[in-house]
Protein backbone atom coordinates (compact mmCIF):
# COMPACT_ATOMS: atom_id res chain seq x y z
CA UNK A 1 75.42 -52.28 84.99
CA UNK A 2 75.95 -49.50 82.84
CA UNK A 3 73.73 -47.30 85.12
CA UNK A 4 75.80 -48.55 88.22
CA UNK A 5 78.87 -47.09 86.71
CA UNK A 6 77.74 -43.65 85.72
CA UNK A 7 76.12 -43.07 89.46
CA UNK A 8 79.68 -44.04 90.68
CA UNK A 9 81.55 -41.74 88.09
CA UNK A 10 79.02 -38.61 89.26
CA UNK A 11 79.92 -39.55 92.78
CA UNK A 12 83.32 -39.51 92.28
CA UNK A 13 83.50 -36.51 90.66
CA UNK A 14 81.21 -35.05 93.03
CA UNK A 15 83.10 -36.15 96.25
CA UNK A 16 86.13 -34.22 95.44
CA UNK A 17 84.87 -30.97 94.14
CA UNK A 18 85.97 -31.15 90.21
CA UNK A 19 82.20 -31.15 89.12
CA UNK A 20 81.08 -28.97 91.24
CA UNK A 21 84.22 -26.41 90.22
CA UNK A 22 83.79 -27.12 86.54
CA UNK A 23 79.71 -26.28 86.99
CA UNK A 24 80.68 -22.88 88.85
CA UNK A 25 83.50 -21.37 86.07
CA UNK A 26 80.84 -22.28 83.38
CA UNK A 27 78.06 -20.46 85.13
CA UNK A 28 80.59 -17.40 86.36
CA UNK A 29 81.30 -16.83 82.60
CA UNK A 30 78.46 -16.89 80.85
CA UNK A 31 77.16 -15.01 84.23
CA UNK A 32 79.58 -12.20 83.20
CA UNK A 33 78.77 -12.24 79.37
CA UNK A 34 75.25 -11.72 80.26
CA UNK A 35 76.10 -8.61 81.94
CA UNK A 36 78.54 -6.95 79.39
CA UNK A 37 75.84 -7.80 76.87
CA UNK A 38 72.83 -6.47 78.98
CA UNK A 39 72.24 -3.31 77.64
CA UNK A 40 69.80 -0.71 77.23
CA UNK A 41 68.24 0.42 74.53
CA UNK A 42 65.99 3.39 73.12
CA UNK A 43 64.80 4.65 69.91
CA UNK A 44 67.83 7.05 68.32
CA UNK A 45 67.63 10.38 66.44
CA UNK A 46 69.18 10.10 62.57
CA UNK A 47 73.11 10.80 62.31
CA UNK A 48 71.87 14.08 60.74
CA UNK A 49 69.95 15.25 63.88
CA UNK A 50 72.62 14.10 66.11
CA UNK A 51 75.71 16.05 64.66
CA UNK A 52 73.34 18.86 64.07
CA UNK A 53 72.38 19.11 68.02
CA UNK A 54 76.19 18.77 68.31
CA UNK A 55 76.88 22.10 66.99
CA UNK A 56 75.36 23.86 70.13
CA UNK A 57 74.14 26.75 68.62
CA UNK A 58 72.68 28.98 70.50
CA UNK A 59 68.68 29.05 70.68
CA UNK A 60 66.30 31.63 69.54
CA UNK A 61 65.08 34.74 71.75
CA UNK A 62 63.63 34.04 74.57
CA UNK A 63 64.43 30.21 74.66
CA UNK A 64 67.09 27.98 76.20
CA UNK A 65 68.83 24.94 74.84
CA UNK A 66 68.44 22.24 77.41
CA UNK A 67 71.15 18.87 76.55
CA UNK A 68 70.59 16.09 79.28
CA UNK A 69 73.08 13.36 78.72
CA UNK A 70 74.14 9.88 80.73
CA UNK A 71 77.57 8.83 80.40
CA UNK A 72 78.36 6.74 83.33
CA UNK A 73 79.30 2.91 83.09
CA UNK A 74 77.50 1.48 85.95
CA UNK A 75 73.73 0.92 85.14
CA UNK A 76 74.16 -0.08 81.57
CA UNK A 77 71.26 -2.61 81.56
CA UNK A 78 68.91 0.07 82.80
CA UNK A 79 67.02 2.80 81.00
CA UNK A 80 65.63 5.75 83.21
CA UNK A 81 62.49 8.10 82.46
CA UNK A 82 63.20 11.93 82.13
CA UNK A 83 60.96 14.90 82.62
CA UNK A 84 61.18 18.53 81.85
CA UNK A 85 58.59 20.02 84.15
CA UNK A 86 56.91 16.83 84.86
CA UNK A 87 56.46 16.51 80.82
CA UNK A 88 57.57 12.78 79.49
CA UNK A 89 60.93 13.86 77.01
CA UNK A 90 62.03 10.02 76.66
CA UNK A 91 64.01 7.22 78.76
CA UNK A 92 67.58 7.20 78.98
CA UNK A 93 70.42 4.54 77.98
CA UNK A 94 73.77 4.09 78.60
CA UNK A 95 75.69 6.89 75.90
CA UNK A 96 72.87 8.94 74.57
CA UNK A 97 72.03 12.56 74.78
CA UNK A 98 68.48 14.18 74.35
CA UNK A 99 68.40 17.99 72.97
CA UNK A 100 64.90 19.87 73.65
CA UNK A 101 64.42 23.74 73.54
CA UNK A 102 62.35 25.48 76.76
CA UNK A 103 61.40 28.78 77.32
CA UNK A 104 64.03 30.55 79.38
CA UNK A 105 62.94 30.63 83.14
CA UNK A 106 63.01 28.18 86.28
CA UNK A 107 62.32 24.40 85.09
CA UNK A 108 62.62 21.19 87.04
CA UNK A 109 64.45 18.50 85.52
CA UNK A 110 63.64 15.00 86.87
CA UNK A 111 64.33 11.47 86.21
CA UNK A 112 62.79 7.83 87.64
CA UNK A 113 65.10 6.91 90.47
CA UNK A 114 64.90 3.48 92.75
CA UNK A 115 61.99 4.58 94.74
CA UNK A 116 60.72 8.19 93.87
CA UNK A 117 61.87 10.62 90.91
CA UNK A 118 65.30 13.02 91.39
CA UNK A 119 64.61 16.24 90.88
CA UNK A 120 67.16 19.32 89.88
CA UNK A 121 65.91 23.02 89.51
CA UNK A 122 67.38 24.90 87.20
CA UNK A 123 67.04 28.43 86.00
CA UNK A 124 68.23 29.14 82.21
CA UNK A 125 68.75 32.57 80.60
CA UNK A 126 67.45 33.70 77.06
CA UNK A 127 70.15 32.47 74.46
CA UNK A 128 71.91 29.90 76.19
CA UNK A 129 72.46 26.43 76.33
CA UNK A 130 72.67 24.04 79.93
CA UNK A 131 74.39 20.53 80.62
CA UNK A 132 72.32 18.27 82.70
CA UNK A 133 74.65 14.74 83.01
CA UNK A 134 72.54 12.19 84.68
CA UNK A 135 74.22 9.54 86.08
CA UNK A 136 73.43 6.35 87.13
CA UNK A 137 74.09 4.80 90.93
CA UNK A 138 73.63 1.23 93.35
CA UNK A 139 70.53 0.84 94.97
CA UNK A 140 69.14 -1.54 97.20
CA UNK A 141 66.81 -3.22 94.74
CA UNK A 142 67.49 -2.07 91.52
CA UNK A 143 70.19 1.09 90.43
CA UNK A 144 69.01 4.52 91.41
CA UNK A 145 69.51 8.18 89.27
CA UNK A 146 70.20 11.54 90.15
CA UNK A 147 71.10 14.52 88.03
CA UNK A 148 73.71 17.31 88.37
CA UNK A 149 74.40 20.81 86.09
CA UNK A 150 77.71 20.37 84.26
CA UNK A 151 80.19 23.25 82.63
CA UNK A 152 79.32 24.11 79.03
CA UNK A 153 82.51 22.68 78.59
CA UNK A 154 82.95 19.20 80.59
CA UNK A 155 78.98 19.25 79.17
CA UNK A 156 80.13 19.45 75.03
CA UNK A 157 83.12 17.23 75.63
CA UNK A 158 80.57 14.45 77.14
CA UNK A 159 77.99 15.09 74.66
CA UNK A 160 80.68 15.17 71.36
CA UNK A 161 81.56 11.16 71.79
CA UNK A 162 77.19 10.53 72.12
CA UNK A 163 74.21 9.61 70.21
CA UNK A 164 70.77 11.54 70.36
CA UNK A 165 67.98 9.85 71.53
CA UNK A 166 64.59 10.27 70.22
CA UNK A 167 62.63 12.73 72.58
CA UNK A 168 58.57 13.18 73.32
């Protein structure tokens, strides 16, 4: 009897769509939490190294300062290998920067993209520092990367409201 009555109540609420709606909201919000709490992760310099990186002094004779840093919202969930000359420096999260000093000369910066790395040439001068922002993009399977040379300054302002990530 009892069984009777519950089949009918599912039915009912079935037939005219409350369940169903009810069973759609629930799974469209936590849906969304999942994806505002989805986010990348990777091992962080100290607060010391950080600010200290921040100061953007200028690097010894014959070297170059080279800051890559992502910013961009979309792609928070993902982290994305980088490479200074086909050399491992670290992945990349959402709101981190990584610091490394390289010889001055050409160099090609890459990072893991959807189906092959992205690559940007640069060449850097004795004494100064460079602003690589990468930035993250749709893909067909899974979010892509590319890379792009900033302004020291647009490059500073980014990198002042970030957090240094550990490098290789």
């Amino acid at each position: 009897m009892f069984l009777m009555w519950a089949l009918r109540l599912v039915y009912v609420l079935v037939s005219n769509g409350y369940f169903v709606k009810q069973l759609f909201a629930r799974a469209s919000i936590i849906g969304v939490a999942l994806l505002l709490s989805a986010c990348a992760t990777v091992p962080m310099a100290s607060v010391e190294e950080s600010n200290t990186a921040k100061q953007f002094r200028s690097p010894e004779k014959g070297n170059s300062g080279l800051y890559i840093y992502r910013d961009s919202f979309i792609g928070k969930a993902l982290k994305k290998d980088l490479y200074i000359d086909d050399k491992f420096i670290g992945e990349s999260a959402p709101d981190v920067f990584f610091y490394k000093t390289i010889k001055a000369g050409e160099h090609k910066i890459s990072t893991e993209s959807e189906f092959s790395n992205s690559d940007l040439n640069i060449k850097t001068e004795s004494g100064k520092n460079y602003f690589i922002r990468q930035y993250t993009k749709f893909g067909v399977f899974v979010g892509g990367a590319n890379l792009e040379q900033v302004s020291e300054e647009e490059g500073k302002k980014a990198i002042s409201k970030l957090n240094m990530a550990v490098s290789h």
